[in-house]
PDB file of N, CA and C in Angstrom:
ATOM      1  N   UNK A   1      17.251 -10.100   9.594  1.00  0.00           N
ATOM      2  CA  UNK A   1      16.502 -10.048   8.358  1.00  0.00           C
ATOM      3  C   UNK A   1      15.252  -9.187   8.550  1.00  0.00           C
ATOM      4  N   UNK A   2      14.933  -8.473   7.770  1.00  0.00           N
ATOM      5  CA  UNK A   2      13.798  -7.227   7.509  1.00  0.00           C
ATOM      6  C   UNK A   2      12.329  -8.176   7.127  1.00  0.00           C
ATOM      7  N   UNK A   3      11.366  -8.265   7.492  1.00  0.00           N
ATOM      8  CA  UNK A   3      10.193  -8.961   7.452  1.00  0.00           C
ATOM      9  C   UNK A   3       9.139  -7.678   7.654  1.00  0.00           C
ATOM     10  N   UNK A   4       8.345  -7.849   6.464  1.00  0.00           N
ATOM     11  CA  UNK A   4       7.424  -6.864   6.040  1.00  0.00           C
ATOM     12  C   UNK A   4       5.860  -7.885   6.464  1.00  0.00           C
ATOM     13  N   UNK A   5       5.119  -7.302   7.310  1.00  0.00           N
ATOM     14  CA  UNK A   5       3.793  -7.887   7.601  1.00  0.00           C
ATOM     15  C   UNK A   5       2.932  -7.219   6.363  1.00  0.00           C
ATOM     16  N   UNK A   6       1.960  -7.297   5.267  1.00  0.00           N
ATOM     17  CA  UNK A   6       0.996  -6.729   4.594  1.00  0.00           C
ATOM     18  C   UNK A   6       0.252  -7.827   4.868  1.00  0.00           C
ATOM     19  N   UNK A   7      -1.158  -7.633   5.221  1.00  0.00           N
ATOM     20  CA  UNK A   7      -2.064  -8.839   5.005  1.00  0.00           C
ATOM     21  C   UNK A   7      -2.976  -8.494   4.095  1.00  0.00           C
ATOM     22  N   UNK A   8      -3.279  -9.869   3.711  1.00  0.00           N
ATOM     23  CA  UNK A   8      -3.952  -9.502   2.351  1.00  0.00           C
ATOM     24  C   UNK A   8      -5.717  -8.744   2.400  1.00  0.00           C
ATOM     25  N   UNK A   9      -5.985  -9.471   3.680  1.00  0.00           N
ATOM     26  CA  UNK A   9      -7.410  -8.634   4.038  1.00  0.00           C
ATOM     27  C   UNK A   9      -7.529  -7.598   3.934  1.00  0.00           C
ATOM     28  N   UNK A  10      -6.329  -6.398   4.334  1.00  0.00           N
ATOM     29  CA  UNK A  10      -5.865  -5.379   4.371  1.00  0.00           C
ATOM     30  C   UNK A  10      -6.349  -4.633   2.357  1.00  0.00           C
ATOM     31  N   UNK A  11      -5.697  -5.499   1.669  1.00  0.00           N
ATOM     32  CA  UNK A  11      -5.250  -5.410   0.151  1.00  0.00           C
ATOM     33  C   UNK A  11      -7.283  -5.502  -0.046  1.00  0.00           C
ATOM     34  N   UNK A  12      -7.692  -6.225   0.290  1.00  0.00           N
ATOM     35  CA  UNK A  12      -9.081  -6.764  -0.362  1.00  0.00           C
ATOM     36  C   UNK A  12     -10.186  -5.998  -0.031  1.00  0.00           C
ATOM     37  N   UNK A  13      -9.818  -5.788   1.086  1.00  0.00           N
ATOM     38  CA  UNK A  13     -10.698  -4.365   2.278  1.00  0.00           C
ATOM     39  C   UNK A  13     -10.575  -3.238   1.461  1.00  0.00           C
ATOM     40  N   UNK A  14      -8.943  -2.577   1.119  1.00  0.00           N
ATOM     41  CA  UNK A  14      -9.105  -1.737   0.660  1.00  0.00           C
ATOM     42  C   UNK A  14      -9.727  -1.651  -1.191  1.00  0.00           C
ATOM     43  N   UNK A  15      -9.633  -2.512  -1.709  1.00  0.00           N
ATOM     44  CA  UNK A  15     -10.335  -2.899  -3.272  1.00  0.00           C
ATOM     45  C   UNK A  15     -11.731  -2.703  -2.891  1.00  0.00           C
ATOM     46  N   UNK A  16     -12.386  -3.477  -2.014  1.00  0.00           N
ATOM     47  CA  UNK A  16     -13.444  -3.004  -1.622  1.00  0.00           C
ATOM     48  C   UNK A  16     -14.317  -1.998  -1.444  1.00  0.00           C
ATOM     49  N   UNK A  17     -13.769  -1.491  -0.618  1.00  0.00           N
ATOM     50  CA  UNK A  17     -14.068   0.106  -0.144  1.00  0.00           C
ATOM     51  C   UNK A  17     -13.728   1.122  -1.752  1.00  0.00           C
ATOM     52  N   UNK A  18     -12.861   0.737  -2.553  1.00  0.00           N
ATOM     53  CA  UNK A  18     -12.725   1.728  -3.447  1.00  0.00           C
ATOM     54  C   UNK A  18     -13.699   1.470  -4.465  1.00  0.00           C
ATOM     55  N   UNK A  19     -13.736  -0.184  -4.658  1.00  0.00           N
ATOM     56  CA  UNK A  19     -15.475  -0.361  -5.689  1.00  0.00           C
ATOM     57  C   UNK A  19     -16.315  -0.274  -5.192  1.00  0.00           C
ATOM     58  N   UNK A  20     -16.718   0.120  -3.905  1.00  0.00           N
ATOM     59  CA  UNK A  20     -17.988   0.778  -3.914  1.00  0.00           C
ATOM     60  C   UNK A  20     -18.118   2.268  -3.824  1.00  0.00           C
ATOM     61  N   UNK A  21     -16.932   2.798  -3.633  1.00  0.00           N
ATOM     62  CA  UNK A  21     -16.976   4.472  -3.733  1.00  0.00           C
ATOM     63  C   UNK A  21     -17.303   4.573  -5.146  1.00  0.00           C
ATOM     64  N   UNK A  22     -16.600   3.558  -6.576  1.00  0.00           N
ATOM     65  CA  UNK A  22     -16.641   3.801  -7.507  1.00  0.00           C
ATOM     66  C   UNK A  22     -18.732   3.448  -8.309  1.00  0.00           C
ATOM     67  N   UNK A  23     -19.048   2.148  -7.628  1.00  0.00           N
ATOM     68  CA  UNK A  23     -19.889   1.826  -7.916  1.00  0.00           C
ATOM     69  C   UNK A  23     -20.879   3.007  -7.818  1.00  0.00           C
ATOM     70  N   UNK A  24     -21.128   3.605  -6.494  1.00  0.00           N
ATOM     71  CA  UNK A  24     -22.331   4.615  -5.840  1.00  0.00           C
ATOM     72  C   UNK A  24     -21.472   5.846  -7.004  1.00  0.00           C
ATOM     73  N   UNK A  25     -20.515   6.353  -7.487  1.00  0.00           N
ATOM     74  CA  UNK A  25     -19.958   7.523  -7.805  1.00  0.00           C
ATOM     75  C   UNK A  25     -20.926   7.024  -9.774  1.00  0.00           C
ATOM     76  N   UNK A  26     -20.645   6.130  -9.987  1.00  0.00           N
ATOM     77  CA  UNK A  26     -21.452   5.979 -11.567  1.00  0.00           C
ATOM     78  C   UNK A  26     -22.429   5.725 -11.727  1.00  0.00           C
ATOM     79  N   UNK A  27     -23.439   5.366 -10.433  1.00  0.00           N
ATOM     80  CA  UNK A  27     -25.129   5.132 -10.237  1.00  0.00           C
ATOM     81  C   UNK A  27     -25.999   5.953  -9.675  1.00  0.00           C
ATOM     82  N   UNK A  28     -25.685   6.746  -8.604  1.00  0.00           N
ATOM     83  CA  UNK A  28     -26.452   7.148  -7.664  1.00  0.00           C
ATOM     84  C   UNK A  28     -25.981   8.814  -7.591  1.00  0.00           C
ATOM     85  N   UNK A  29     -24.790   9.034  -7.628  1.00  0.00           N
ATOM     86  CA  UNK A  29     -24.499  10.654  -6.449  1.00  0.00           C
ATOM     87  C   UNK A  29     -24.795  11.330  -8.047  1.00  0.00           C
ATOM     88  N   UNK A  30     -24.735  13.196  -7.280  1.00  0.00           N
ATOM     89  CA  UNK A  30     -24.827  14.363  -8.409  1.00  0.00           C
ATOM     90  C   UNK A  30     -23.079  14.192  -8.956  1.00  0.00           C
ATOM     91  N   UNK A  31     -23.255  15.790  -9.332  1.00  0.00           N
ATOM     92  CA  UNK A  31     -22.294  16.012  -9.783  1.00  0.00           C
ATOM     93  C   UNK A  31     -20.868  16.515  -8.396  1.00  0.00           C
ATOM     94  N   UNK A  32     -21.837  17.026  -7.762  1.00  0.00           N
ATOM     95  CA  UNK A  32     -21.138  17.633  -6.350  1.00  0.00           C
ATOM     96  C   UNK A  32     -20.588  16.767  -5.604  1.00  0.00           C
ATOM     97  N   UNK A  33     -21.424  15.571  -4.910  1.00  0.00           N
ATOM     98  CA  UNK A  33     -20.993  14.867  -4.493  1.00  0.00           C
ATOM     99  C   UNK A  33     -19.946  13.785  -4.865  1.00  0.00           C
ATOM    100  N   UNK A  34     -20.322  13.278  -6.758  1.00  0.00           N
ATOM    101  CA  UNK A  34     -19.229  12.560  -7.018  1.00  0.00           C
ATOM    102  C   UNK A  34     -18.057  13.181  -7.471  1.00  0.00           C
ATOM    103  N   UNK A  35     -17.902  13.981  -7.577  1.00  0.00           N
ATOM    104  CA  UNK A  35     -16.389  14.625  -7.369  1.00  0.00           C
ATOM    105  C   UNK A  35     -16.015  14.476  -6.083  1.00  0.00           C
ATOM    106  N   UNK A  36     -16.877  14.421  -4.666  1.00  0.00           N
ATOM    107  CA  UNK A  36     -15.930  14.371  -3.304  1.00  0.00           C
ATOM    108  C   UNK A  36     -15.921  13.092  -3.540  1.00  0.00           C
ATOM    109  N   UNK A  37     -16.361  11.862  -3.746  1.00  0.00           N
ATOM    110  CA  UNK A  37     -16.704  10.584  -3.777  1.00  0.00           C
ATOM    111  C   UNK A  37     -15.287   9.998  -4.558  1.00  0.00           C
ATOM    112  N   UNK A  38     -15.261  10.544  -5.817  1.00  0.00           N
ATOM    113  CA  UNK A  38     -14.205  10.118  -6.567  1.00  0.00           C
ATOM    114  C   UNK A  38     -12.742  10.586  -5.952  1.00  0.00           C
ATOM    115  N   UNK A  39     -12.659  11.941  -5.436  1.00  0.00           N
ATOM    116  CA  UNK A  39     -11.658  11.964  -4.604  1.00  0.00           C
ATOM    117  C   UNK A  39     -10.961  11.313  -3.093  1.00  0.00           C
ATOM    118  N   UNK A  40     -12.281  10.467  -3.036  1.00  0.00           N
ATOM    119  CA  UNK A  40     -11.854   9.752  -2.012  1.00  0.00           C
ATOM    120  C   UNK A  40     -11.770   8.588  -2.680  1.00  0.00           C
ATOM    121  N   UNK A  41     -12.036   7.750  -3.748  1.00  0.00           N
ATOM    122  CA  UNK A  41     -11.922   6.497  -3.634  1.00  0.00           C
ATOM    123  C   UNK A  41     -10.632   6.209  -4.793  1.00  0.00           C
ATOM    124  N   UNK A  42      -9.951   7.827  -5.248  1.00  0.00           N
ATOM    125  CA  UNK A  42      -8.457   8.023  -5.549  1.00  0.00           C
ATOM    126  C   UNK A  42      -7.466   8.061  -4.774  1.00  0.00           C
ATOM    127  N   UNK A  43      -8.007   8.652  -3.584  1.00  0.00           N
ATOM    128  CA  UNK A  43      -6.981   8.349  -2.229  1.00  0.00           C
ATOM    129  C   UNK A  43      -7.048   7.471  -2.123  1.00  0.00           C
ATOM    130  N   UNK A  44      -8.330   6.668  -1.714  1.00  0.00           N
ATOM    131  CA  UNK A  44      -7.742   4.995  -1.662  1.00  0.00           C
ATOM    132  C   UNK A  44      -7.108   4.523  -2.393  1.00  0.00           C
ATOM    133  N   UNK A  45      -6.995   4.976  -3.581  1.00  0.00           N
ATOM    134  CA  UNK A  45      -6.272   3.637  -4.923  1.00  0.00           C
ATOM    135  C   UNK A  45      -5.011   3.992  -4.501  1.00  0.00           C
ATOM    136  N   UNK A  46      -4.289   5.432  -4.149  1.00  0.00           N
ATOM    137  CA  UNK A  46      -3.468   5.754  -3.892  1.00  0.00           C
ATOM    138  C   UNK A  46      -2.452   5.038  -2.974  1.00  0.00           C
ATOM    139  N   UNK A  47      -2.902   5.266  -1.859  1.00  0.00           N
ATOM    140  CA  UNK A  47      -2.845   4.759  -0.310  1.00  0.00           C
ATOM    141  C   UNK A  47      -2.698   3.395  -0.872  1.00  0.00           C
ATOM    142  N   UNK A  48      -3.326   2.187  -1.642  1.00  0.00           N
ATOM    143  CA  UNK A  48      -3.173   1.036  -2.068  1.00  0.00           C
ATOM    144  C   UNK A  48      -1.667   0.881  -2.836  1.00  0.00           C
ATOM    145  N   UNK A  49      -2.170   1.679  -3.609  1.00  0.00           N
ATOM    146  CA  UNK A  49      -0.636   1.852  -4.517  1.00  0.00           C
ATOM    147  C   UNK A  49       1.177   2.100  -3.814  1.00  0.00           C
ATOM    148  N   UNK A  50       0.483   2.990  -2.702  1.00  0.00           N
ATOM    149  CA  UNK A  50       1.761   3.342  -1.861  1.00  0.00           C
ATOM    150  C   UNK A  50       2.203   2.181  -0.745  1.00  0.00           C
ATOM    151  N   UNK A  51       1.469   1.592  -0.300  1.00  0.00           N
ATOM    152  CA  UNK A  51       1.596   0.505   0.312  1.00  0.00           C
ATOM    153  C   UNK A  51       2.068  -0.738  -0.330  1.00  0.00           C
ATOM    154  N   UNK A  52       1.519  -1.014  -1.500  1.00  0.00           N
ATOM    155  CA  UNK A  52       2.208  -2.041  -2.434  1.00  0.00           C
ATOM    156  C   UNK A  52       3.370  -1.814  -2.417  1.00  0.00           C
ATOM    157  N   UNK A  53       3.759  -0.862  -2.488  1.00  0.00           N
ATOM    158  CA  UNK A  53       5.161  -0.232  -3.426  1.00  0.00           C
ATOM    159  C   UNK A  53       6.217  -0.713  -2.495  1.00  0.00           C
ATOM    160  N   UNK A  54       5.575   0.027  -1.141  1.00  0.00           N
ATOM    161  CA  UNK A  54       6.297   0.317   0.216  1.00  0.00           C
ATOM    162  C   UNK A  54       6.411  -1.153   0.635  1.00  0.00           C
ATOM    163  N   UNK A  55       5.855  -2.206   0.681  1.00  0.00           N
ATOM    164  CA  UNK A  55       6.154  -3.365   0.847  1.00  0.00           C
ATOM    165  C   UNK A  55       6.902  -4.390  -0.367  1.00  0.00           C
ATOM    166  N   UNK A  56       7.061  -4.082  -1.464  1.00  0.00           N
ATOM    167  CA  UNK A  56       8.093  -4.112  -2.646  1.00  0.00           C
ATOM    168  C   UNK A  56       9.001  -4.191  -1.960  1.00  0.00           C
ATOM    169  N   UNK A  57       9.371  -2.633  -1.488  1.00  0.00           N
ATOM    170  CA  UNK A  57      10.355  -1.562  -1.722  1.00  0.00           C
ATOM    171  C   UNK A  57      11.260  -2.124  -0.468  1.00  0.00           C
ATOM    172  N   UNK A  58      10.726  -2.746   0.644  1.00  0.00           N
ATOM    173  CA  UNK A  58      10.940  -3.391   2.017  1.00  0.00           C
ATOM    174  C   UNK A  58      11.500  -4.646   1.420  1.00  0.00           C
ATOM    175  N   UNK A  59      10.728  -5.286   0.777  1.00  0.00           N
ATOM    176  CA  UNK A  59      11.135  -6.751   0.423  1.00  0.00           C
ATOM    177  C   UNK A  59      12.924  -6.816  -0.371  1.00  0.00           C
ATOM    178  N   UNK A  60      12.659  -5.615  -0.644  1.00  0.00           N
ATOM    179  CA  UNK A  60      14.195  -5.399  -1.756  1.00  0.00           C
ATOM    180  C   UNK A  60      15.249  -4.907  -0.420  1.00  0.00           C
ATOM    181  N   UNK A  61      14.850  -4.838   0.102  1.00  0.00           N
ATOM    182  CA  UNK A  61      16.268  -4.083   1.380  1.00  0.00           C
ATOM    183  C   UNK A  61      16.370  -5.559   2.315  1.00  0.00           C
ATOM    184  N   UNK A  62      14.999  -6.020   2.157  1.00  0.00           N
ATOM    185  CA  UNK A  62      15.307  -7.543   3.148  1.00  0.00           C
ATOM    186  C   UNK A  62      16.111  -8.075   2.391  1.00  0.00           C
ATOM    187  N   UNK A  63      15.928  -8.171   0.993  1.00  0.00           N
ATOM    188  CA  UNK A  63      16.902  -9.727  -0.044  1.00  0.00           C
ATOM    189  C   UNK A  63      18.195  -8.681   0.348  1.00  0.00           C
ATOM    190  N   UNK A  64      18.266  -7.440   0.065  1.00  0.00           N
ATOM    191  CA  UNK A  64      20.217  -6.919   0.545  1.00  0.00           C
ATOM    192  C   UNK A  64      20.302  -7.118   1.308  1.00  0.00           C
ATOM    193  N   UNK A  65      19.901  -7.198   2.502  1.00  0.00           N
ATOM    194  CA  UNK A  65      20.475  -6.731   4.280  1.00  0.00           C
ATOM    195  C   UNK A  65      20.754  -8.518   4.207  1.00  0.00           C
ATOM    196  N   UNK A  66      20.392  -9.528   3.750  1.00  0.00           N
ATOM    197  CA  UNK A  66      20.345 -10.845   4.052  1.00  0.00           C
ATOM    198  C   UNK A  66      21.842 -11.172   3.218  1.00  0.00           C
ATOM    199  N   UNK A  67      22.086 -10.898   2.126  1.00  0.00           N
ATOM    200  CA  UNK A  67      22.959 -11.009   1.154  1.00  0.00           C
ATOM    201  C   UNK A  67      24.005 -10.155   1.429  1.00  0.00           C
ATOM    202  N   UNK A  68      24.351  -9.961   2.546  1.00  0.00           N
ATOM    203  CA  UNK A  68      25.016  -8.870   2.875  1.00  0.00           C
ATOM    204  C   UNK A  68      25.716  -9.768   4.329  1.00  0.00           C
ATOM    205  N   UNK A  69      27.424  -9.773   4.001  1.00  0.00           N
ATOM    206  CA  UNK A  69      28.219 -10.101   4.787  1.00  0.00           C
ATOM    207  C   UNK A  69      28.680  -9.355   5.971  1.00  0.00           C
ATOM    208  N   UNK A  70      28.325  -9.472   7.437  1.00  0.00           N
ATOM    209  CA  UNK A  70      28.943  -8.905   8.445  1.00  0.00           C
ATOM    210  C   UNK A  70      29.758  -9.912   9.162  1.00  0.00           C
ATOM    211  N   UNK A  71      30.922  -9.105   9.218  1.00  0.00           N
ATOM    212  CA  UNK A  71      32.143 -10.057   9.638  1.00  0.00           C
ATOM    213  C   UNK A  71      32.256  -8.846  11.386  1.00  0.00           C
ATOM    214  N   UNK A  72      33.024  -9.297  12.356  1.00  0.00           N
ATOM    215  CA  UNK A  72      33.035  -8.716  14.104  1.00  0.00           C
ATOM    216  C   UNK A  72      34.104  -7.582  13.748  1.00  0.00           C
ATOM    217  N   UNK A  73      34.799  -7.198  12.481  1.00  0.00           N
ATOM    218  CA  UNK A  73      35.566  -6.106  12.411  1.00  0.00           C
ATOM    219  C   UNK A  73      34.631  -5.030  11.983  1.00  0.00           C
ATOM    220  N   UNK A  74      33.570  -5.328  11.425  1.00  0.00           N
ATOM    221  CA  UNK A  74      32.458  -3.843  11.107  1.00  0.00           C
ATOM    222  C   UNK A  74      32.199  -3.481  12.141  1.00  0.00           C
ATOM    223  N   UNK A  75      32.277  -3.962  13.463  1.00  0.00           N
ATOM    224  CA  UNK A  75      31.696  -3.035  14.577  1.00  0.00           C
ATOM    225  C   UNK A  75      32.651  -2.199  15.691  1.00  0.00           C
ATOM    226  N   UNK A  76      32.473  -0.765  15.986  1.00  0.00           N
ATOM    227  CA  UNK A  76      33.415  -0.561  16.655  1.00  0.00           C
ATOM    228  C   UNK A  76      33.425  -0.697  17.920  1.00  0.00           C
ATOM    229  N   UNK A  77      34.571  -0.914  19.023  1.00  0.00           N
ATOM    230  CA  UNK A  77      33.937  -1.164  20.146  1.00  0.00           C
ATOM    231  C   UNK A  77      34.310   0.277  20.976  1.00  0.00           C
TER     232      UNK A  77
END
């Protein structure tokens, strides 16, 4: 069976880190800087997003690979 580790600290860390790129990007930076600012705290949402997905996307091949009959004639010797 396929077992996907995500921890959630991981998930909260990264929320984190992206509200405060967002926070300092609508209070504090120019124009220069919050464009690099905002492009980084889109990679993060990104990188969040792709990881969600990717651990979805894992969880769905674990429920097949489990639901999925191997009998000693599938293997060759």
């Amino acid at each position: 069976m396929l077992k996907v580790y995500f921890r959630k600290k991981n998930l909260y860390f990264l929320i984190l880190v992206a509200l405060i790129f967002l926070i300092t990007n609508s209070f504090i930076l120019t124009e220069a800087r919050s464009a690099l600012i905002l492009a980084i705290s889109n990679g993060l949402f990104a990188t969040l997003l792709s990881q969600l997905r990717m651990n979805l996307w894992a969880r769905n091949l674990g429920d097949r690979h489990k639901n999925c009959e191997i009998s000693e004639f599938d293997y060759l010797d």
